[in-house]
N, C-alpha and C. Protein backbone atom coordinates (compact mmCIF):
# COMPACT_ATOMS: atom_id res chain seq x y z
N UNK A 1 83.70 229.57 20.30
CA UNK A 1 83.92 228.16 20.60
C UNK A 1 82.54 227.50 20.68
N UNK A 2 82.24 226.47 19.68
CA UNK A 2 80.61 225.60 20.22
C UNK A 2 81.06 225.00 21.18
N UNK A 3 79.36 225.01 21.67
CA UNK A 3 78.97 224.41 23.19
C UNK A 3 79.29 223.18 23.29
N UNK A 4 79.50 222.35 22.52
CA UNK A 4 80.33 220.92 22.65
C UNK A 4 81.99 220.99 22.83
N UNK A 5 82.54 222.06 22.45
CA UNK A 5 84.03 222.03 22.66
C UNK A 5 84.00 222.56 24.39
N UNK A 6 82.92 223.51 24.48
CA UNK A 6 83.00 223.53 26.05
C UNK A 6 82.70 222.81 27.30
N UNK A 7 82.14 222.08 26.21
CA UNK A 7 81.53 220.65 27.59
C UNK A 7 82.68 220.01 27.56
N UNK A 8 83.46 219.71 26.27
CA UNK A 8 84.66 218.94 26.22
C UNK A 8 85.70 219.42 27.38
N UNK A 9 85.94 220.55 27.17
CA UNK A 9 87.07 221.71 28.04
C UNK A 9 86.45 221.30 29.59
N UNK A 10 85.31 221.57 30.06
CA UNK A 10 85.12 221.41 31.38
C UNK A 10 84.98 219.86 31.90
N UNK A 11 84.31 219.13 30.86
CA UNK A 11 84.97 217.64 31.24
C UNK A 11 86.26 216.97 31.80
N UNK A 12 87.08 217.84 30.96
CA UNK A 12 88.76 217.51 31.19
C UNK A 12 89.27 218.33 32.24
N UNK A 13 88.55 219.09 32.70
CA UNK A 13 88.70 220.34 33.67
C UNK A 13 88.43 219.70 34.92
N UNK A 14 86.76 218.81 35.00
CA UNK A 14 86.55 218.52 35.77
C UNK A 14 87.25 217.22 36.65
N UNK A 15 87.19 216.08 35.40
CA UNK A 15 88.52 214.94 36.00
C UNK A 15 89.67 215.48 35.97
N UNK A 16 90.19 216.54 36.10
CA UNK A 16 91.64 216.58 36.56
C UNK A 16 91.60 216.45 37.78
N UNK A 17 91.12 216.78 39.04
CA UNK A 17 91.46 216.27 40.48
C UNK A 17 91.79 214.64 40.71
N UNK A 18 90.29 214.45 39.87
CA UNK A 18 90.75 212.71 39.81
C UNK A 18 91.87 212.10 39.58
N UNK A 19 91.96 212.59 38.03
CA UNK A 19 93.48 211.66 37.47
C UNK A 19 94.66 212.34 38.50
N UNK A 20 94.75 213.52 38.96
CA UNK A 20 95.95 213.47 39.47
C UNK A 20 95.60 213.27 40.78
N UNK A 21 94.73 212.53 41.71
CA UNK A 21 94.71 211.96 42.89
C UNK A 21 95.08 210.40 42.89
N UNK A 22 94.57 209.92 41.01
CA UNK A 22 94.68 208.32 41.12
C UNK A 22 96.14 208.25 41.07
N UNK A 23 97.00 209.06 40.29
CA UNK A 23 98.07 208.69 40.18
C UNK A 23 99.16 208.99 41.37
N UNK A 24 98.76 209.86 42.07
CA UNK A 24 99.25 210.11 43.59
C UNK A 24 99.30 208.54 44.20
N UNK A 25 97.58 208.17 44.04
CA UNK A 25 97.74 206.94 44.92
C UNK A 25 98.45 205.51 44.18
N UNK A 26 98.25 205.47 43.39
CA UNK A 26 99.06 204.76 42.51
C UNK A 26 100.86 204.96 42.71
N UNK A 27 100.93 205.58 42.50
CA UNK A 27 102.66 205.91 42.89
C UNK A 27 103.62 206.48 44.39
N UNK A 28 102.67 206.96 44.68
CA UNK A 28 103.43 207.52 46.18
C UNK A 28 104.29 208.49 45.64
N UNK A 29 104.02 209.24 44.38
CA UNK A 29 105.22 210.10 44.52
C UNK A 29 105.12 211.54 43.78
N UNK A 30 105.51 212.38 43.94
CA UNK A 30 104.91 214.08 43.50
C UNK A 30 105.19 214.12 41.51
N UNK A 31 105.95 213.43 40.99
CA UNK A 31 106.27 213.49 39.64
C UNK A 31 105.09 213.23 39.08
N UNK A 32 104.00 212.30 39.43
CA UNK A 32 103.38 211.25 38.20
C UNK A 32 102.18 212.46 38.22
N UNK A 33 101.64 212.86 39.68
CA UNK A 33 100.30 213.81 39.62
C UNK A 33 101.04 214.75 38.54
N UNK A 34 102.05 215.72 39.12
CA UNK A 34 103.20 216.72 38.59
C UNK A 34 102.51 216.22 37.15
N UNK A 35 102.96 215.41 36.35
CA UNK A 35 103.20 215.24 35.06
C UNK A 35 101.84 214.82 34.49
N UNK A 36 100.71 214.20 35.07
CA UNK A 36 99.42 214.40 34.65
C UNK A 36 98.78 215.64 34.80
N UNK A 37 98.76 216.71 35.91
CA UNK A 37 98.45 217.76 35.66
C UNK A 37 98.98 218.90 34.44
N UNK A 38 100.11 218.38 34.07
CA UNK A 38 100.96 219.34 32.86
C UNK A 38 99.77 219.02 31.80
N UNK A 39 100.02 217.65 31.55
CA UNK A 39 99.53 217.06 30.32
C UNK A 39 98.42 217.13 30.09
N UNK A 40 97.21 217.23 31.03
CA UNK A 40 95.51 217.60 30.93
C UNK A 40 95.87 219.28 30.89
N UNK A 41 96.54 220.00 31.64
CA UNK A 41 96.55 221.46 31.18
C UNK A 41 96.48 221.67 29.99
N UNK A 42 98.47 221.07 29.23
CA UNK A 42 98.30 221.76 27.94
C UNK A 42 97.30 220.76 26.93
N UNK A 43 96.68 219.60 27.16
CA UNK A 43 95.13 219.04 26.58
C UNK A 43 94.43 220.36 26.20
N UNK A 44 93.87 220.92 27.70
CA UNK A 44 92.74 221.97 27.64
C UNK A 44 93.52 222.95 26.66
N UNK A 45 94.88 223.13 27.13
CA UNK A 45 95.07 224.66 26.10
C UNK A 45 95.44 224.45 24.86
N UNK A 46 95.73 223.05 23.92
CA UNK A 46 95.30 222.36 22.86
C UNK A 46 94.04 222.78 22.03
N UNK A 47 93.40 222.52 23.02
CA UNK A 47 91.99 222.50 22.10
C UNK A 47 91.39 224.36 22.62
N UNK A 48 91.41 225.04 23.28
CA UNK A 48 91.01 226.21 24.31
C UNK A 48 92.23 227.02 22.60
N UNK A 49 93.59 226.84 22.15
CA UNK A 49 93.86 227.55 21.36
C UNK A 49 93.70 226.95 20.05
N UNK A 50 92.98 226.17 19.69
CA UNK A 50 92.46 225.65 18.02
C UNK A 50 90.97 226.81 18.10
N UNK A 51 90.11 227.33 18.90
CA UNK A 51 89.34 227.47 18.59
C UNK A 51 89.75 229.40 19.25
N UNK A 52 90.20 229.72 19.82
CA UNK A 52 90.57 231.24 20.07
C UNK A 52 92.20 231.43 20.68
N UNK A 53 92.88 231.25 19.32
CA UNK A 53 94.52 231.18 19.35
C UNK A 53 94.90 232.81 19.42
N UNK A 54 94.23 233.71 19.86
CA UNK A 54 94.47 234.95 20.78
C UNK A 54 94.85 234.93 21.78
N UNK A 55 93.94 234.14 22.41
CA UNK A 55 93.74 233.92 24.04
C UNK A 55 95.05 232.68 24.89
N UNK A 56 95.07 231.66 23.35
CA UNK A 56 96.57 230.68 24.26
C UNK A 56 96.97 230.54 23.13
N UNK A 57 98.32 231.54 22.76
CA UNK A 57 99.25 231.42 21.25
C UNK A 57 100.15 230.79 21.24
N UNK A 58 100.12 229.55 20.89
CA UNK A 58 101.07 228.86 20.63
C UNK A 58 102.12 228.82 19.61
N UNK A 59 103.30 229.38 19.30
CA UNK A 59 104.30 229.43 17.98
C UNK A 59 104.93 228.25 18.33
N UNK A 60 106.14 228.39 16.96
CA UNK A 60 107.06 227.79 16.53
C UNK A 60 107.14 226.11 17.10
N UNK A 61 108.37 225.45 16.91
CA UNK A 61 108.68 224.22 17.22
C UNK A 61 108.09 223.53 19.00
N UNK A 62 108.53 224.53 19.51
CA UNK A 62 108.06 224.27 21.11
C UNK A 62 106.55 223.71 21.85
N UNK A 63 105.89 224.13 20.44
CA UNK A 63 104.55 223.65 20.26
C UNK A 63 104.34 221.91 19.96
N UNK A 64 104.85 221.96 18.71
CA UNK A 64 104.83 219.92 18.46
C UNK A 64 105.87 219.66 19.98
N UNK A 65 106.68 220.14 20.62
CA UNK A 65 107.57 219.37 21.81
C UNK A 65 106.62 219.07 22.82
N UNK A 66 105.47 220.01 22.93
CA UNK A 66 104.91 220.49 24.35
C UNK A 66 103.36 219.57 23.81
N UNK A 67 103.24 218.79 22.39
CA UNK A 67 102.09 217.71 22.08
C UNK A 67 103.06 216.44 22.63
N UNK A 68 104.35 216.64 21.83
CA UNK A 68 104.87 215.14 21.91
C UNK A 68 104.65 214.88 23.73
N UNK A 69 105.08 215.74 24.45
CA UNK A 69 105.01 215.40 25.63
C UNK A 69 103.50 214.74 26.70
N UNK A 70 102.58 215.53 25.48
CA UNK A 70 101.50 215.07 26.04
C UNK A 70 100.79 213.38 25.51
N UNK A 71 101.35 212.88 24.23
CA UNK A 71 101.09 211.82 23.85
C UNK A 71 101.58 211.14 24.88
N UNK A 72 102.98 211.37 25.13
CA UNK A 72 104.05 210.28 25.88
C UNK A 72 103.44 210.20 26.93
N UNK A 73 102.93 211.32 27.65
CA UNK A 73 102.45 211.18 29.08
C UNK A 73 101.41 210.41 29.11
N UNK A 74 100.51 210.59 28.05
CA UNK A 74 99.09 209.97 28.18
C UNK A 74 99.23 208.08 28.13
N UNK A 75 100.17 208.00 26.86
CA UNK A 75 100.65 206.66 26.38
C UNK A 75 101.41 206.24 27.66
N UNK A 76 102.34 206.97 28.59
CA UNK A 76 102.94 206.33 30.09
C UNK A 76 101.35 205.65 30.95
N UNK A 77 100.79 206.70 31.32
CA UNK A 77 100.02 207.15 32.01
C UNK A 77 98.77 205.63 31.83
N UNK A 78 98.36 205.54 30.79
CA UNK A 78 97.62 204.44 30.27
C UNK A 78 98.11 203.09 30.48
N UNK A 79 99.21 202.85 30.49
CA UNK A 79 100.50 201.82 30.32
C UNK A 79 100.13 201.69 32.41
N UNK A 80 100.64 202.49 32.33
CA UNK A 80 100.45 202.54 34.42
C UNK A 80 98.96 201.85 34.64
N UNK A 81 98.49 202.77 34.29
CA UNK A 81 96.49 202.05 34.72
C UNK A 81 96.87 200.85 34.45
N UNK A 82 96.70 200.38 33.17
CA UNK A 82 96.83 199.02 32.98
C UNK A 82 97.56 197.82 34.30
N UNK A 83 98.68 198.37 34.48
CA UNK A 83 99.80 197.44 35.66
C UNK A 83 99.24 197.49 36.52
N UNK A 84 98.79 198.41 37.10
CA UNK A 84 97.90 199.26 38.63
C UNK A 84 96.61 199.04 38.91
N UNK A 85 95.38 199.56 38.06
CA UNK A 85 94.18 199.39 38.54
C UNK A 85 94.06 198.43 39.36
N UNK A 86 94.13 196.62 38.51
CA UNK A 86 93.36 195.97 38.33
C UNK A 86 93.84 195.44 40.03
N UNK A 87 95.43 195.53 40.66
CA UNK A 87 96.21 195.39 41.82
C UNK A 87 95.03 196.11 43.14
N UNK A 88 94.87 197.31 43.00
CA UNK A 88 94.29 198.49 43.54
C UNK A 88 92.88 197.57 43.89
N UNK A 89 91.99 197.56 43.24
CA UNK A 89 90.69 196.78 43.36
C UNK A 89 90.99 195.49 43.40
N UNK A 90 91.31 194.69 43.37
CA UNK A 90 91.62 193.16 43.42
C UNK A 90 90.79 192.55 42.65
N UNK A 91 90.86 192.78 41.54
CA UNK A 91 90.10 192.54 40.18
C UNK A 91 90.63 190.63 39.94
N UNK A 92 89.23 189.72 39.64
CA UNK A 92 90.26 188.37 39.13
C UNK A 92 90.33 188.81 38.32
N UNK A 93 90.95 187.63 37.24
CA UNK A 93 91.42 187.57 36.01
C UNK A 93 90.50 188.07 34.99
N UNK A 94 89.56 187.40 34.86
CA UNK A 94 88.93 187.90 33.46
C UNK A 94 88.50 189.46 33.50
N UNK A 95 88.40 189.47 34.82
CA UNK A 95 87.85 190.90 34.98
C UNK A 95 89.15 191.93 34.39
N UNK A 96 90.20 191.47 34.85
CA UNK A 96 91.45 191.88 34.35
C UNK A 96 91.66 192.40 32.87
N UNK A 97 91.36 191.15 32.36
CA UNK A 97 91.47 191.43 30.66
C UNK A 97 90.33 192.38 30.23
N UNK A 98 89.06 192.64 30.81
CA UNK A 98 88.45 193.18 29.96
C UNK A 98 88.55 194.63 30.26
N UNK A 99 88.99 194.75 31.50
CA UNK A 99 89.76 196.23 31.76
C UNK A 99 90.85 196.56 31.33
N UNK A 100 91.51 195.68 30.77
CA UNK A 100 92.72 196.39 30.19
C UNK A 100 92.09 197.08 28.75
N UNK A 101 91.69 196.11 27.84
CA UNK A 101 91.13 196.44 26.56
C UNK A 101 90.10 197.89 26.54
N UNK A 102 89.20 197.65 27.41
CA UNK A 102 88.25 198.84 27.45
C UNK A 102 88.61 200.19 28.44
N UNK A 103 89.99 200.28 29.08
CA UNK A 103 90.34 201.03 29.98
C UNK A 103 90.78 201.87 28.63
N UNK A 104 92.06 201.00 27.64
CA UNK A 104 92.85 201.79 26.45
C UNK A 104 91.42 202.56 25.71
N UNK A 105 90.73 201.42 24.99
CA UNK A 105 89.96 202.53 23.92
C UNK A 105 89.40 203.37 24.78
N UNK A 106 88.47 203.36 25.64
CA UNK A 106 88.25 205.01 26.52
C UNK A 106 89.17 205.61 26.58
N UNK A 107 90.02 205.69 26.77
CA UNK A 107 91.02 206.42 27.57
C UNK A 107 91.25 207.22 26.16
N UNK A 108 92.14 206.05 24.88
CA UNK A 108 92.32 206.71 23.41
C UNK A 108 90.91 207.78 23.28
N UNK A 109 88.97 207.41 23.41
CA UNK A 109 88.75 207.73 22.65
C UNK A 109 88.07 209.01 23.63
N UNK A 110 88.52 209.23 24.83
CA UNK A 110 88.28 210.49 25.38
C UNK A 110 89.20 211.74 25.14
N UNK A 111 90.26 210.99 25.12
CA UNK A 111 91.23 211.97 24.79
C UNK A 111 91.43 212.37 23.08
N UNK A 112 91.08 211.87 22.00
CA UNK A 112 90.70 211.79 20.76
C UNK A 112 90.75 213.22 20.31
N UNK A 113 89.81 213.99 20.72
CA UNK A 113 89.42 215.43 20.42
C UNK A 113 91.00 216.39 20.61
N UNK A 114 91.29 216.16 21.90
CA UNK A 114 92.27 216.90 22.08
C UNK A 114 93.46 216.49 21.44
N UNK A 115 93.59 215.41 20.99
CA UNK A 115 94.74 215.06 20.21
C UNK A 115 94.65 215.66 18.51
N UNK A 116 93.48 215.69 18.35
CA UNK A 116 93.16 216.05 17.11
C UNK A 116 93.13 217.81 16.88
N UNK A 117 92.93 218.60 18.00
CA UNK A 117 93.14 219.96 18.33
C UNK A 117 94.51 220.22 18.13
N UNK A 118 95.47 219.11 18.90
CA UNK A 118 96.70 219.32 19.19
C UNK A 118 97.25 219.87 17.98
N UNK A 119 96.82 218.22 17.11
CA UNK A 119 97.79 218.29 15.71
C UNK A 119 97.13 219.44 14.52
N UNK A 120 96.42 220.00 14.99
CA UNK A 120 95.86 220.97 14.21
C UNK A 120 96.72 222.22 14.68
N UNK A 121 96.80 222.64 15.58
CA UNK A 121 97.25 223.94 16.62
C UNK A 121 98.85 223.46 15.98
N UNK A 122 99.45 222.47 16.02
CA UNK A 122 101.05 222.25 15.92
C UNK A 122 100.67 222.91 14.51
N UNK A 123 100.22 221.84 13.73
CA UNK A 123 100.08 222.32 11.92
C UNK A 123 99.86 223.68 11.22
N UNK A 124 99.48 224.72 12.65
CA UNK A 124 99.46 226.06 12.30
C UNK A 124 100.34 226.93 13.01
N UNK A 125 101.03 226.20 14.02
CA UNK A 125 102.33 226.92 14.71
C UNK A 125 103.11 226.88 13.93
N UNK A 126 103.53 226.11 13.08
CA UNK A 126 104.86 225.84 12.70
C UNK A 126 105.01 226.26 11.37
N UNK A 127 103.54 226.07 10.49
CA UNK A 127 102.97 226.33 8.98
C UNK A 127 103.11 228.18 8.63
């Protein structure tokens, strides 16, 4: 695995307490952390089996189910920030808009890699 896919892996390793503390506080409720921790897991084991698919083997169909789930979550999950943050901090308005716009493309272009692992890892589960 290059040393950039591992900085990637421990990056996503490392904000996981975060994202699933914001969404704790954000929701009040055990599902949303629950379902961000799934979705940064199978992230890491996305990209952790594109580069040593020994170690996390992913087969057949259950594979594209267990991406789709992670788009949806991420695409929920993003959708939430958006409604939430700006409430949370008491952001005015303009400040509003420019966090919505630049919250999505970060958000799209951090997660980028692993989406692109994903559809690689599905394209050889199923191929």
């Amino acid at each position: 695995m290059p040393w950039w896919v591992s900085l990637y892996v421990a990056f996503m390793a490392i904000s996981l307490p975060f994202g699933v503390l914001m969404l704790r506080r954000m929701q009040q409720d055990y599902l949303h952390p629950v379902g961000g921790l799934v979705s940064t897991l199978l992230s890491i084991a996305f990209v952790t089996s594109y580069w040593l698919p020994d170690l996390v083997p992913f087969r057949g169909i259950s594979t594209v189910l267990l991406f789709l789930f992670v788009i949806f979550w991420d695409l929920y999950s993003l959708r939430l920030l958006k409604e939430k943050l700006p409430d949370m901090f008491d952001l005015p308005e303009q400040e509003q808009t420019e966090l919505d716009s630049g919250s999505l493309l970060m958000g799209l272009a951090l997660m980028l890699p692993a989406y692109i692992f994903g559809v690689l890892v599905c394209l050889r589960s199923i191929g």
